[in-house]
Protein backbone atom coordinates (compact mmCIF):
# COMPACT_ATOMS: atom_id res chain seq x y z
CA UNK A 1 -31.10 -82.28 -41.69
CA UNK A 2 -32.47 -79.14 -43.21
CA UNK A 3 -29.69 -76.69 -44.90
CA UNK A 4 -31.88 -73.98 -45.45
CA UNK A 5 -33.07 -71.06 -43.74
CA UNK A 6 -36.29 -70.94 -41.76
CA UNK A 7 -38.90 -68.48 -42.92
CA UNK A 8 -39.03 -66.41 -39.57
CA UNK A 9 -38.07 -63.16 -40.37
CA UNK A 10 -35.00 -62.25 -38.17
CA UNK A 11 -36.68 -60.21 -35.93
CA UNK A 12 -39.22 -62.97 -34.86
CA UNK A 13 -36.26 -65.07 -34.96
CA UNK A 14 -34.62 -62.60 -32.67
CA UNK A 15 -37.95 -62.49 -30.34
CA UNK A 16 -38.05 -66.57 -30.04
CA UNK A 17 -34.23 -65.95 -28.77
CA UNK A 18 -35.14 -63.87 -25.82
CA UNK A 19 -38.47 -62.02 -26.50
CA UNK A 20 -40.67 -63.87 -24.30
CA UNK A 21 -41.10 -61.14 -21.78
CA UNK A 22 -41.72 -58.13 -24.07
CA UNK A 23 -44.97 -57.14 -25.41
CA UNK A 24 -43.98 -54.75 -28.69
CA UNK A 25 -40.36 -55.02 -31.05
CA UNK A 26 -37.64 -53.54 -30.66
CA UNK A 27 -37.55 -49.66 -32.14
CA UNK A 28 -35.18 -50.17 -35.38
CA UNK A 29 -32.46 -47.41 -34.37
CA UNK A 30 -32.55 -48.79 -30.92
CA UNK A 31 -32.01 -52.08 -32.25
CA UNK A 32 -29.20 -51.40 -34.43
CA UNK A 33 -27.61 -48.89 -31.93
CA UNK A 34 -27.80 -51.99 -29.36
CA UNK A 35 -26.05 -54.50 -31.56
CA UNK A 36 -22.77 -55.65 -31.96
CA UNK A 37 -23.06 -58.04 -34.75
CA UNK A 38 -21.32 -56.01 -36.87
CA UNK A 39 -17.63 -56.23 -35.23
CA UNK A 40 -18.26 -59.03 -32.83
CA UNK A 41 -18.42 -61.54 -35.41
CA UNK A 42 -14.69 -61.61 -35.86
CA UNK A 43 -15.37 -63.81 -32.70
CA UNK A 44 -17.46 -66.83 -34.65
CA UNK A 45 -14.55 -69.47 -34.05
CA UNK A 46 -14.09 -68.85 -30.86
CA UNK A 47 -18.50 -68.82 -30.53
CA UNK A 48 -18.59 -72.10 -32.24
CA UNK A 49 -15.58 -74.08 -30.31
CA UNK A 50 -16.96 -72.91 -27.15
CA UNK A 51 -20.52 -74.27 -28.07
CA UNK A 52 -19.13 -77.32 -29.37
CA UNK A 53 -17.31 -77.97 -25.55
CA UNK A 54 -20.23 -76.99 -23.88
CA UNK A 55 -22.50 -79.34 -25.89
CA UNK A 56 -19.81 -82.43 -25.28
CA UNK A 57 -19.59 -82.01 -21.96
CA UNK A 58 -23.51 -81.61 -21.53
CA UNK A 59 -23.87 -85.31 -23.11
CA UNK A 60 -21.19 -85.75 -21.00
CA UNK A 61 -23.06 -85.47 -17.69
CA UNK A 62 -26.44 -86.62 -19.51
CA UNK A 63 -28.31 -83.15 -20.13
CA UNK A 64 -28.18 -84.17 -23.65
CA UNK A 65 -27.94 -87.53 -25.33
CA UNK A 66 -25.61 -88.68 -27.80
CA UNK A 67 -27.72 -88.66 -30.65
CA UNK A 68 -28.34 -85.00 -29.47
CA UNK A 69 -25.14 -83.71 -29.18
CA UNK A 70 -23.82 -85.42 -32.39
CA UNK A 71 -26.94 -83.31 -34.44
CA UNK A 72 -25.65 -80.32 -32.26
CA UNK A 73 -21.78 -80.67 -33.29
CA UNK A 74 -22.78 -81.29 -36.97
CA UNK A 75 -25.01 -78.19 -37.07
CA UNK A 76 -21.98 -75.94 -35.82
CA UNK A 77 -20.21 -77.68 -38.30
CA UNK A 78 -22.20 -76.76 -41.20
CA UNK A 79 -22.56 -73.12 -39.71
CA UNK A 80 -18.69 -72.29 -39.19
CA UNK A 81 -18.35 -73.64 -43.44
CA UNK A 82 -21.21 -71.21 -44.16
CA UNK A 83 -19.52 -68.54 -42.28
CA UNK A 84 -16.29 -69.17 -43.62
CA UNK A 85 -17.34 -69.96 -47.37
CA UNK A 86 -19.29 -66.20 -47.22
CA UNK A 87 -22.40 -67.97 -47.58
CA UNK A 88 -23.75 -66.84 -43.99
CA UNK A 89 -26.51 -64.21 -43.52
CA UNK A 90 -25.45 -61.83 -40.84
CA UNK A 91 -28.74 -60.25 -39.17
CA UNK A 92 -28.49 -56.93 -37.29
CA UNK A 93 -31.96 -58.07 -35.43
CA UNK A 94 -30.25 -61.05 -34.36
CA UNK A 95 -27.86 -58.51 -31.92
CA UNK A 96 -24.68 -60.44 -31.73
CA UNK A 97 -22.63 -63.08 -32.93
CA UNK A 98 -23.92 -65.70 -30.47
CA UNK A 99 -27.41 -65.64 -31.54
CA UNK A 100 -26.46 -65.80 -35.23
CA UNK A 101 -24.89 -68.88 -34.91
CA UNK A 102 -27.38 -70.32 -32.40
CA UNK A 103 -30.46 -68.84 -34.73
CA UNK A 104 -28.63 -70.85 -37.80
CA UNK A 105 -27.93 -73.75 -36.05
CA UNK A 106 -31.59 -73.99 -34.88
CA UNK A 107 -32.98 -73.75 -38.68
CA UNK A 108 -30.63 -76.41 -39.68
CA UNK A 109 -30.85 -79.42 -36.95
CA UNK A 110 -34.25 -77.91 -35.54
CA UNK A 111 -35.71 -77.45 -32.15
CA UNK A 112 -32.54 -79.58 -30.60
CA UNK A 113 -30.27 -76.56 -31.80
CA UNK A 114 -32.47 -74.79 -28.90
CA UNK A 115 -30.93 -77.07 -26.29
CA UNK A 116 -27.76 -75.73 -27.01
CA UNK A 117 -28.20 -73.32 -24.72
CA UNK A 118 -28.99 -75.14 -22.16
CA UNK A 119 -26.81 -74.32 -18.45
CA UNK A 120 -24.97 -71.08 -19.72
CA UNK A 121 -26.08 -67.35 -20.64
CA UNK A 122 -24.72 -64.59 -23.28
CA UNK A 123 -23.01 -63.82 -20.35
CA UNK A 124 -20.31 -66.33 -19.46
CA UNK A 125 -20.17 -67.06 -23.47
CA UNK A 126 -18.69 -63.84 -24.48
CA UNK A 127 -16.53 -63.93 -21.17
CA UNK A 128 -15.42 -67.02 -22.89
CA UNK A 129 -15.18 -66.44 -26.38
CA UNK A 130 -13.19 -62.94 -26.09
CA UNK A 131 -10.62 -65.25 -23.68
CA UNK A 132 -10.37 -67.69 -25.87
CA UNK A 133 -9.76 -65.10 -29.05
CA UNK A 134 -7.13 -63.11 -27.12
CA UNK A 135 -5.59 -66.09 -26.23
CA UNK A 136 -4.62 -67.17 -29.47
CA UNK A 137 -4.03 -63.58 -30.78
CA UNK A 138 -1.44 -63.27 -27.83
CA UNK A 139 -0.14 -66.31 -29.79
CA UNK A 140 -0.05 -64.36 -32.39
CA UNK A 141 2.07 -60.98 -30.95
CA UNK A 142 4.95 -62.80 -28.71
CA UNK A 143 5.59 -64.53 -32.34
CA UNK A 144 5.96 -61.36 -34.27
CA UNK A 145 7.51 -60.00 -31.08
CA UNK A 146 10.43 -62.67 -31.19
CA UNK A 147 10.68 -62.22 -34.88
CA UNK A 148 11.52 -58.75 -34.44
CA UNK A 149 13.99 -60.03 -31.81
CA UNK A 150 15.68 -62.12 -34.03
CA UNK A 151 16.44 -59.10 -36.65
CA UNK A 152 17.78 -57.29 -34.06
CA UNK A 153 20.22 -59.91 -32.69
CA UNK A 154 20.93 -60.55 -36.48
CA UNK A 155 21.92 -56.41 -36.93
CA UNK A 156 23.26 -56.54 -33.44
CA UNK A 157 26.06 -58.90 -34.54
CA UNK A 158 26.02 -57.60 -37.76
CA UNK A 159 27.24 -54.09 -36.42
CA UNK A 160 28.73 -55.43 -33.59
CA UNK A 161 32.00 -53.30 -34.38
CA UNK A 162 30.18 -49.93 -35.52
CA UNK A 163 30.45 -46.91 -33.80
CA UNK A 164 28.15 -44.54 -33.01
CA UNK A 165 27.45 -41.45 -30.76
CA UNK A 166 25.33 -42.60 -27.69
CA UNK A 167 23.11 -39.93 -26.40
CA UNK A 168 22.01 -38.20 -23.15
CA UNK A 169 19.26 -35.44 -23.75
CA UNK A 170 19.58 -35.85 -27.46
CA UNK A 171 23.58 -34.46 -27.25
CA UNK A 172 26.58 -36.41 -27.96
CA UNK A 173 27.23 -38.25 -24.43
CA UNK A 174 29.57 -41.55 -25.24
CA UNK A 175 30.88 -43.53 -28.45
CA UNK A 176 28.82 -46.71 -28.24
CA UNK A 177 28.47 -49.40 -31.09
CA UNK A 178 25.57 -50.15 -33.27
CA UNK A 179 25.16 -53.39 -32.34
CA UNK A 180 24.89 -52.54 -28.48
CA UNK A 181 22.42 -49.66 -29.34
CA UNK A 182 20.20 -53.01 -31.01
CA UNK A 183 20.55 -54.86 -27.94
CA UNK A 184 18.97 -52.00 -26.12
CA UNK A 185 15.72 -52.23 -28.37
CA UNK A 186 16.30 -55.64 -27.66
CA UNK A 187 15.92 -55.92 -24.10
CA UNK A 188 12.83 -53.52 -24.65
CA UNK A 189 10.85 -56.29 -26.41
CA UNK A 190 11.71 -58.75 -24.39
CA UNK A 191 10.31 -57.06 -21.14
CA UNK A 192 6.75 -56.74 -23.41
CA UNK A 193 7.31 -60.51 -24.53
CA UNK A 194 7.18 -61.71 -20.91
CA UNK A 195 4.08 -59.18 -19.96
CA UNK A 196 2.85 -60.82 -22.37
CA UNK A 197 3.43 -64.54 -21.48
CA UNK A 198 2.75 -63.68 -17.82
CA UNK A 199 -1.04 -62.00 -18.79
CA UNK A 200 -1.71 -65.24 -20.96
CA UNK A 201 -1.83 -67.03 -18.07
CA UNK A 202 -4.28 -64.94 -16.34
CA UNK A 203 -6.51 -64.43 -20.13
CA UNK A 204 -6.57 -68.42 -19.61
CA UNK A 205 -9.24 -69.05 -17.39
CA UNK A 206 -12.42 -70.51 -18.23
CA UNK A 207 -15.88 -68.44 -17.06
CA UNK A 208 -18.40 -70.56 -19.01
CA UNK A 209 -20.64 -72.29 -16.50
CA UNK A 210 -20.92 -68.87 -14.25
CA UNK A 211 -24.30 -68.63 -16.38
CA UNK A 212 -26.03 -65.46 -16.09
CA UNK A 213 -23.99 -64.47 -13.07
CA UNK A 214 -25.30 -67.27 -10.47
CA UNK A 215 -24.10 -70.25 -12.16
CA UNK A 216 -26.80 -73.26 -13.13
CA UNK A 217 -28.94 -75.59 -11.69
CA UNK A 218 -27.88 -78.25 -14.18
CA UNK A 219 -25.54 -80.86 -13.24
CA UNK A 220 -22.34 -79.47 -15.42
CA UNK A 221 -19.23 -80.42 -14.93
CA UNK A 222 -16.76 -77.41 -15.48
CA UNK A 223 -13.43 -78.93 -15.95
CA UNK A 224 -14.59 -81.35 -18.95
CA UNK A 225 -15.29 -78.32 -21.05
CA UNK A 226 -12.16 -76.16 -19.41
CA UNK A 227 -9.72 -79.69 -20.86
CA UNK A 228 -11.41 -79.77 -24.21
CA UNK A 229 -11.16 -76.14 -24.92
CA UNK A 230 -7.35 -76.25 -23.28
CA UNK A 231 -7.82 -73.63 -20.15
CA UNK A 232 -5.58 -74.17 -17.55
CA UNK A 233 -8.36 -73.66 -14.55
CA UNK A 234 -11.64 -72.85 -14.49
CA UNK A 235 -13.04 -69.29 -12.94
CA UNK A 236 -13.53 -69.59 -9.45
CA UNK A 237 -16.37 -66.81 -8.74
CA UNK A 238 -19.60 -66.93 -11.52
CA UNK A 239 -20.30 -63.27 -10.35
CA UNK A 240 -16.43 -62.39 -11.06
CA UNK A 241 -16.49 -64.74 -13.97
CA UNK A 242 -19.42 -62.87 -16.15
CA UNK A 243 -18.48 -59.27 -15.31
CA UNK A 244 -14.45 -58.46 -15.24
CA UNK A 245 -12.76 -57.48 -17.87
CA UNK A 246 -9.33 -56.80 -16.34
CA UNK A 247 -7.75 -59.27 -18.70
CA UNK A 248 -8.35 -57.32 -21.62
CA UNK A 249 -7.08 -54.33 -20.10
CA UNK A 250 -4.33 -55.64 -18.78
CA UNK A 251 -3.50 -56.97 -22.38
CA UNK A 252 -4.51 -53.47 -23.51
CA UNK A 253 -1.73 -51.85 -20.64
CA UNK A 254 0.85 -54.43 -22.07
CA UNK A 255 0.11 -53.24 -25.73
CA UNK A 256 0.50 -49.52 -24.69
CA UNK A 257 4.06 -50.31 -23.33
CA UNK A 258 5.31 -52.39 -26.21
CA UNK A 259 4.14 -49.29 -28.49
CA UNK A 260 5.56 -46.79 -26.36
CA UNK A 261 8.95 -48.70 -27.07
CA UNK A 262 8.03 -49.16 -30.78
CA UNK A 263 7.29 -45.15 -30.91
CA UNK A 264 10.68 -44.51 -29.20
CA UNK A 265 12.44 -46.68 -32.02
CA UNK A 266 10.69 -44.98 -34.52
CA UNK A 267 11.30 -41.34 -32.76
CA UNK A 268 14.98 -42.71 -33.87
CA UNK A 269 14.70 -43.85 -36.93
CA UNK A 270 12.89 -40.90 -38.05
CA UNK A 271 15.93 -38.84 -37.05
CA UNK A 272 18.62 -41.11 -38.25
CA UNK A 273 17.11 -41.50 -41.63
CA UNK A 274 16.98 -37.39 -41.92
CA UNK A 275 20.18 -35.28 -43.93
CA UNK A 276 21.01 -33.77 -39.95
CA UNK A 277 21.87 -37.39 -38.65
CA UNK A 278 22.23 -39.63 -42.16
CA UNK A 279 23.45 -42.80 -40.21
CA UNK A 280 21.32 -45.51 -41.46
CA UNK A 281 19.53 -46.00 -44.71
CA UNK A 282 15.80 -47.81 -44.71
CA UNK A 283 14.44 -49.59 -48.00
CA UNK A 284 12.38 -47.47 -50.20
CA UNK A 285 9.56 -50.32 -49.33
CA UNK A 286 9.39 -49.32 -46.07
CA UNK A 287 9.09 -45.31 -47.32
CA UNK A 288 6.84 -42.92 -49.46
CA UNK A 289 7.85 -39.89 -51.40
CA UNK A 290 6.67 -36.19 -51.80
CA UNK A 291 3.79 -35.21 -54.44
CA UNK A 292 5.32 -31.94 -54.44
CA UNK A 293 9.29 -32.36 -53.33
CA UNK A 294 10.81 -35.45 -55.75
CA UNK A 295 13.37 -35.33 -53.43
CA UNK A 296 12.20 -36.50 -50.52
CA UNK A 297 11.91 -40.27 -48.67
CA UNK A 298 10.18 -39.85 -45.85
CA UNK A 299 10.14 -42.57 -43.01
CA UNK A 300 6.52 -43.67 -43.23
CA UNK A 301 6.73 -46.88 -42.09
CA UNK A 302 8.29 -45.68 -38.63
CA UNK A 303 6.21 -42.53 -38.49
CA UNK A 304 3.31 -43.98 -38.39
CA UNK A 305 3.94 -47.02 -35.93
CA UNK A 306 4.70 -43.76 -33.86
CA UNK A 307 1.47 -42.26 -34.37
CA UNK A 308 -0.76 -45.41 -33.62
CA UNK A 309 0.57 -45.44 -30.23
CA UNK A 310 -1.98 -43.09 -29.59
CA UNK A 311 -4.42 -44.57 -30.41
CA UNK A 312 -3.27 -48.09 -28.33
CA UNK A 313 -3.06 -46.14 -25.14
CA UNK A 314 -6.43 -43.99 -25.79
CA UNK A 315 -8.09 -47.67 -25.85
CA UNK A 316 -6.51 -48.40 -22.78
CA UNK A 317 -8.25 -45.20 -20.94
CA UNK A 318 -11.27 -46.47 -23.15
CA UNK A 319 -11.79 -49.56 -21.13
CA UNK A 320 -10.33 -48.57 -17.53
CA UNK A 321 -13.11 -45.98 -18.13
CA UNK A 322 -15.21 -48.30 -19.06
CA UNK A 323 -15.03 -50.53 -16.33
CA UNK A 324 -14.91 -47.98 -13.21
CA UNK A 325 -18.56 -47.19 -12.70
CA UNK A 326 -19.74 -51.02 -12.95
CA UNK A 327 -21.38 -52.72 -9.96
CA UNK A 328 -21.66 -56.89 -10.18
CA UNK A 329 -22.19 -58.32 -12.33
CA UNK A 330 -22.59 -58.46 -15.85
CA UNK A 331 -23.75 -54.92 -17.80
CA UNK A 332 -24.59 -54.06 -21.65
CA UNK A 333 -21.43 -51.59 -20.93
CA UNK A 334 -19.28 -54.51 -21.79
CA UNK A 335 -20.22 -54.47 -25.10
CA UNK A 336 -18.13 -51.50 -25.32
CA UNK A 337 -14.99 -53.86 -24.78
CA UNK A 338 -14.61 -55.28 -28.07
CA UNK A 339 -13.86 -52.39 -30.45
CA UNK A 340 -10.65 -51.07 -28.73
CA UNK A 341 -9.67 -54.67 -27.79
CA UNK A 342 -9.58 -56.00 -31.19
CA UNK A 343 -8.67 -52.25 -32.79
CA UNK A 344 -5.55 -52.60 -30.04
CA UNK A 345 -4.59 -56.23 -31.35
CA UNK A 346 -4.77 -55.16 -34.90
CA UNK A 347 -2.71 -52.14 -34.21
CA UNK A 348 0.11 -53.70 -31.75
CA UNK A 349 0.24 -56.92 -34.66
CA UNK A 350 0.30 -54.57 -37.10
CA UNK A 351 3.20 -52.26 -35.87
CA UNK A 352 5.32 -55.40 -34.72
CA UNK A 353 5.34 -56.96 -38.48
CA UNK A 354 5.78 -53.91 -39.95
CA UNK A 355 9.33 -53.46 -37.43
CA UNK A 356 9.78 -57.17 -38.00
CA UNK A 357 9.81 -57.06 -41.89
CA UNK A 358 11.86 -53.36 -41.67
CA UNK A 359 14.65 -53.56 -38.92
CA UNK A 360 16.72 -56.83 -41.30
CA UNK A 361 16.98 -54.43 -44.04
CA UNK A 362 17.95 -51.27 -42.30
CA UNK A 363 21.79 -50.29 -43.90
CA UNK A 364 24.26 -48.51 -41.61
CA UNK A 365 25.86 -45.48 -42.84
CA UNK A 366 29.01 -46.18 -40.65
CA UNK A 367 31.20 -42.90 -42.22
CA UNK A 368 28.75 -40.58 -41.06
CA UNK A 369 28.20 -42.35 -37.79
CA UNK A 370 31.73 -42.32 -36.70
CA UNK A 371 31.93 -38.91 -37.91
CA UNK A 372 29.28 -37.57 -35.33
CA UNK A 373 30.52 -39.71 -32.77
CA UNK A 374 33.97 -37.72 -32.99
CA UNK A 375 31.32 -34.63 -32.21
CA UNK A 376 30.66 -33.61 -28.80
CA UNK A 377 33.69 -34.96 -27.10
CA UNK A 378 32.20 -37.94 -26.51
CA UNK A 379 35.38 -39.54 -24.77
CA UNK A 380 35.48 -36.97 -22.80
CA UNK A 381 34.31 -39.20 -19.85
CA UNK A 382 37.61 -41.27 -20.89
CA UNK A 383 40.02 -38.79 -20.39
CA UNK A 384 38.16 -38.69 -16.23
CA UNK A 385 38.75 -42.02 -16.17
CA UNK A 386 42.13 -42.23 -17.25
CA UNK A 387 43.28 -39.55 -14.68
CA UNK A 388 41.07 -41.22 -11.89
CA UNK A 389 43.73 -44.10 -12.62
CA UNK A 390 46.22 -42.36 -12.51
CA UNK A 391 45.83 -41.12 -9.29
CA UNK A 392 44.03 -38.28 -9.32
CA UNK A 393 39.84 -37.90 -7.57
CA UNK A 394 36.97 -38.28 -9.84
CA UNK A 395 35.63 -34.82 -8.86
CA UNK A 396 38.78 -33.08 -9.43
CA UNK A 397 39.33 -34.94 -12.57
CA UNK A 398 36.10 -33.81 -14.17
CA UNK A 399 37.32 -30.34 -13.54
CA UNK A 400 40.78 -31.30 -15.57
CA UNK A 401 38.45 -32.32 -18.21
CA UNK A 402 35.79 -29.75 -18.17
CA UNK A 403 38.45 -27.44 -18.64
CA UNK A 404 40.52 -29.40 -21.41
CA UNK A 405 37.51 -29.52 -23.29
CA UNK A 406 36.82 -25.91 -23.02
CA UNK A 407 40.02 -25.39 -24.65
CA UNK A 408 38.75 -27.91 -27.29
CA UNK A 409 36.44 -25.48 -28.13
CA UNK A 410 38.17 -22.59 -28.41
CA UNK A 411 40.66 -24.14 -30.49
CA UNK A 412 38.20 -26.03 -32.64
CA UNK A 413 39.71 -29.58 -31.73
CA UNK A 414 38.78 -32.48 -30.36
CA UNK A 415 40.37 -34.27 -27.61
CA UNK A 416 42.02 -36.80 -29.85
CA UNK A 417 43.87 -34.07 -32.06
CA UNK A 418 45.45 -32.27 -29.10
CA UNK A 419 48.78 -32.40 -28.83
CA UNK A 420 49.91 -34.50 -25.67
CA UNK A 421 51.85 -30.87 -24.46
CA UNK A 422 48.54 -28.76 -25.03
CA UNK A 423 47.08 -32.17 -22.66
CA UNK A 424 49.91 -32.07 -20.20
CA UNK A 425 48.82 -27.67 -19.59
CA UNK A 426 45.51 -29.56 -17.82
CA UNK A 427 47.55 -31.90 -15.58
CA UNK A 428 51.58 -33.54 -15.73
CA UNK A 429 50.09 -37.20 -15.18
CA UNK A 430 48.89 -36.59 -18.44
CA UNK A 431 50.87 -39.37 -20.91
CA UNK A 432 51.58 -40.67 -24.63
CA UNK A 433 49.19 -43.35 -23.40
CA UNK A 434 46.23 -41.47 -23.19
CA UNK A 435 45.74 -41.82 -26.55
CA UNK A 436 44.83 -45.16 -26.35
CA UNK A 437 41.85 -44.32 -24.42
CA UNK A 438 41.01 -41.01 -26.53
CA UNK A 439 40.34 -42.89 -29.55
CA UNK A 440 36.44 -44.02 -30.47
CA UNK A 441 37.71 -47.64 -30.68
CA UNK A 442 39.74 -47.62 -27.60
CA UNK A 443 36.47 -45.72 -25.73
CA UNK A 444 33.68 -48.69 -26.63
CA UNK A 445 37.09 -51.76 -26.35
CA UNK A 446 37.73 -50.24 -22.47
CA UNK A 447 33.75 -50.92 -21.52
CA UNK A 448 34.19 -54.61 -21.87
CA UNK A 449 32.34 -55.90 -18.85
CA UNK A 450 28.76 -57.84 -18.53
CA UNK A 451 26.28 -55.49 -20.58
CA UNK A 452 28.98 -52.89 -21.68
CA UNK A 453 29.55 -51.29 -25.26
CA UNK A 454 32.71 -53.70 -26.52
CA UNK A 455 31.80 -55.07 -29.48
CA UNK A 456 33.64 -58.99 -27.28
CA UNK A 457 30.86 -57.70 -25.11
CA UNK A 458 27.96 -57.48 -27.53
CA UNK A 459 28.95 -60.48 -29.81
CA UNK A 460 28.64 -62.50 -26.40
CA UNK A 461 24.84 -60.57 -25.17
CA UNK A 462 24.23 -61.69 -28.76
CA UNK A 463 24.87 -65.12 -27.93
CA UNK A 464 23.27 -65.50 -24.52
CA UNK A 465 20.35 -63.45 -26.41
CA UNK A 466 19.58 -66.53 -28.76
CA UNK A 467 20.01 -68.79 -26.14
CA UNK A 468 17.04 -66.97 -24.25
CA UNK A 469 14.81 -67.18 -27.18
CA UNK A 470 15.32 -70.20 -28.17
């Protein structure tokens, strides 16, 4: 078995691949405008376990023998060490990862590597490899995904007694704690962890065997290579098999959403790290400074996770785009998939560590976020409630309120620090027990039902929480 290269130059090795039918080469700019070597090649695992599948189950029905398919699986062998030792020549004339390998593997096991091919096309192998990449790299993001859960149930519980100041249009609404504003980002993730799980299933059918777009004339059998390469079913349509790429944009959709929620948690850390709000601290590893200001931390980490949304969803318009103008069934348009596919991964695995590594190690500033809580009458809504109890209608009780806290601001106090006479002015059912329910603490205790603010209430979401993710 020969370990060398043969001395074809690549672009007659390129022409033996498919150049049969042309008369002149391929114009140089054209042929390295065409190719996709250069970024597809990040696919060579994938390539390689697909070809070794297809090659077992071809012995496997008797299109190759044995002795064959052993020189075959050796061949790959040798070529996925070269690759992954650095020692592989990458040739632009050779167009794309697929016919690198194959072109390698021919030069080291001979004119059997040629055989390889044998009952499939470029076609339903990319369809293939890019399913069985994303696959894994799904893998990949509900991991990171559930290790960012897991810091937030750990500063959920941690602050499961903190108050804050809950907001509606970015004013002082409700005191809420700390921990049940973590189980909000919680929840988040865990909506993009089951998109996730639920478009897995979907990225896990096998097209190879659709061929060019008409499936073969060779006896295959499907299924064989669909078990050893661990799909769950095997594409039912070869047209449909070769030429959709609605998998990748619905895993490009689900990557858009989770960093939609990632850019609204950054949107808030941003502005709780900054002197106006002050309420949590991040690590300076997670920040930069100022090359002018040497006062200055600035929020990079978070700012930027914010900023790559962008470019996440503008790969999602990439491909929809992409895709709309296509008739059946297979076109060189497709090519066009792979850069803001794998540019999305990176991103969306990127982000997710980075939130992952950051949210353990944020510090809560609890002074100054009781302190703004107390801003705003937040328990304002409270004060409703506590007259709706005693007796009088919800409508007529926000007008008590509305006007109690009007006097609030005239006076320059807050609903707690009136006097229960300067209450009773607003209505007489007013009583020394309303104090109880005026208070931050006594606010967040009185929500204590399924999925409220009370920190009984949050210390038990954090336990069923685990339990889920488990």
């Amino acid at each position: 078995m020969s370990s060398t290269h043969t001395p074809e130059s690549p672009q007659q090795s390129a022409n033996q691949q498919w150049g049969g039918r042309f008369s002149e080469g391929v114009d140089a700019f054209v042929q390295a405008f065409t190719a996709s070597v250069d970024f597809d090649q990040r696919l060579y695992r994938h390539d390689i376990a697909g070809s070794v599948a297809h090659a077992t189950m071809l012995a496997e029905v008797g299109v190759l023998t044995v002795a064959e398919r052993d020189q075959i699986l050796d061949g790959l062998a040798q070529v996925k060490a070269e690759i992954e030792s650095g020692q592989f020549e990458w040739s632009v004339p050779l167009e794309d990862v697929h016919m690198n390998v194959e072109a390698r593997l021919t030069a080291i096991v001979g004119a059997v590597g040629k055989k390889l091919h044998t009952g499939r096309s470029r076609n339903d192998q990319v369809a293939t490899d890019i399913r069985l990449w994303l696959r894994d790299e799904v893998d990949v993001i509900v991991s990171e995904m559930r290790r960012l859960q897991q810091g937030l149930l750990d500063l959920a519980e941690r602050e499961a007694s903190s108050i804050m100041p809950g907001f509606t249009h970015l004013q002082v609404a409700q005191p809420v704690t700390f921990g049940h504003h973590m189980l909000a980002w919680f929840e988040n993730v865990e909506r993009d962890v089951q998109r996730m799980l639920d478009l897995r299933k979907r990225i896990n059918v096998m097209p190879l065997g659709s061929a060019a777009l008409a499936g073969t004339t060779y006896p295959i059998d499907r299924t064989i290579t669909a078990e050893l390469l661990g799909f769950d079913a095997v594409s039912e349509n070869s047209l449909d098999g070769v030429s959709d790429r609605d998998f990748a944009i619905e895993l490009c959709a689900a990557a858009s959403i989770c960093m939609v929620h990632l850019s609204r948690f950054s949107e808030e850390l941003v502005l709780w790290t900054s002197a106006q709000f002050d309420f949590i601290d991040l690590p300076d590893r997670f920040c930069t400074g100022s090359s002018i200001m040497p006062q200055k931390k600035n929020p990079d980490v978070p700012e930027l996770v914010r900023g790559k949304s962008g470019r996440v969803v503008g790969a999602l318009m990439g491909l929809i785009t992409l895709m709309k103008g296509q008739p059946l069934a297979y076109n060189k348009d497709n090519q066009e998939d792979k850069e803001p596919l794998f540019d999305t991964v990176d991103t969306l695995q990127g982000s997710l560590r980075a939130f992952a590594d950051m949210m353990p190690a944020v510090t809560v500033k609890h002074d100054n976020c009781r302190k703004a809580a107390l801003q705003g009458y937040s328990t304002a809504t409270d004060l409703a409630d506590y007259l709706v109890r005693k007796g009088l209608p919800f409508r007529d009780s926000h007008e008590v309120v509305g006007k109690s806290v009007a006097y609030g601001i005239e006076q320059g106090k807050d609903l707690s620090e009136m006097t229960l006479a300067e209450l009773q002015q607003f209505d007489e059912r007013i009583e020394q027990d309303v104090f109880d329910v005026l208070t931050l603490e006594g606010s967040v205790s009185a929500r204590n039902h399924f999925g409220g603010t009370a920190p009984a209430q949050v210390l038990e979401a954090v336990k069923r929480a685990r339990g889920r993710i488990a």
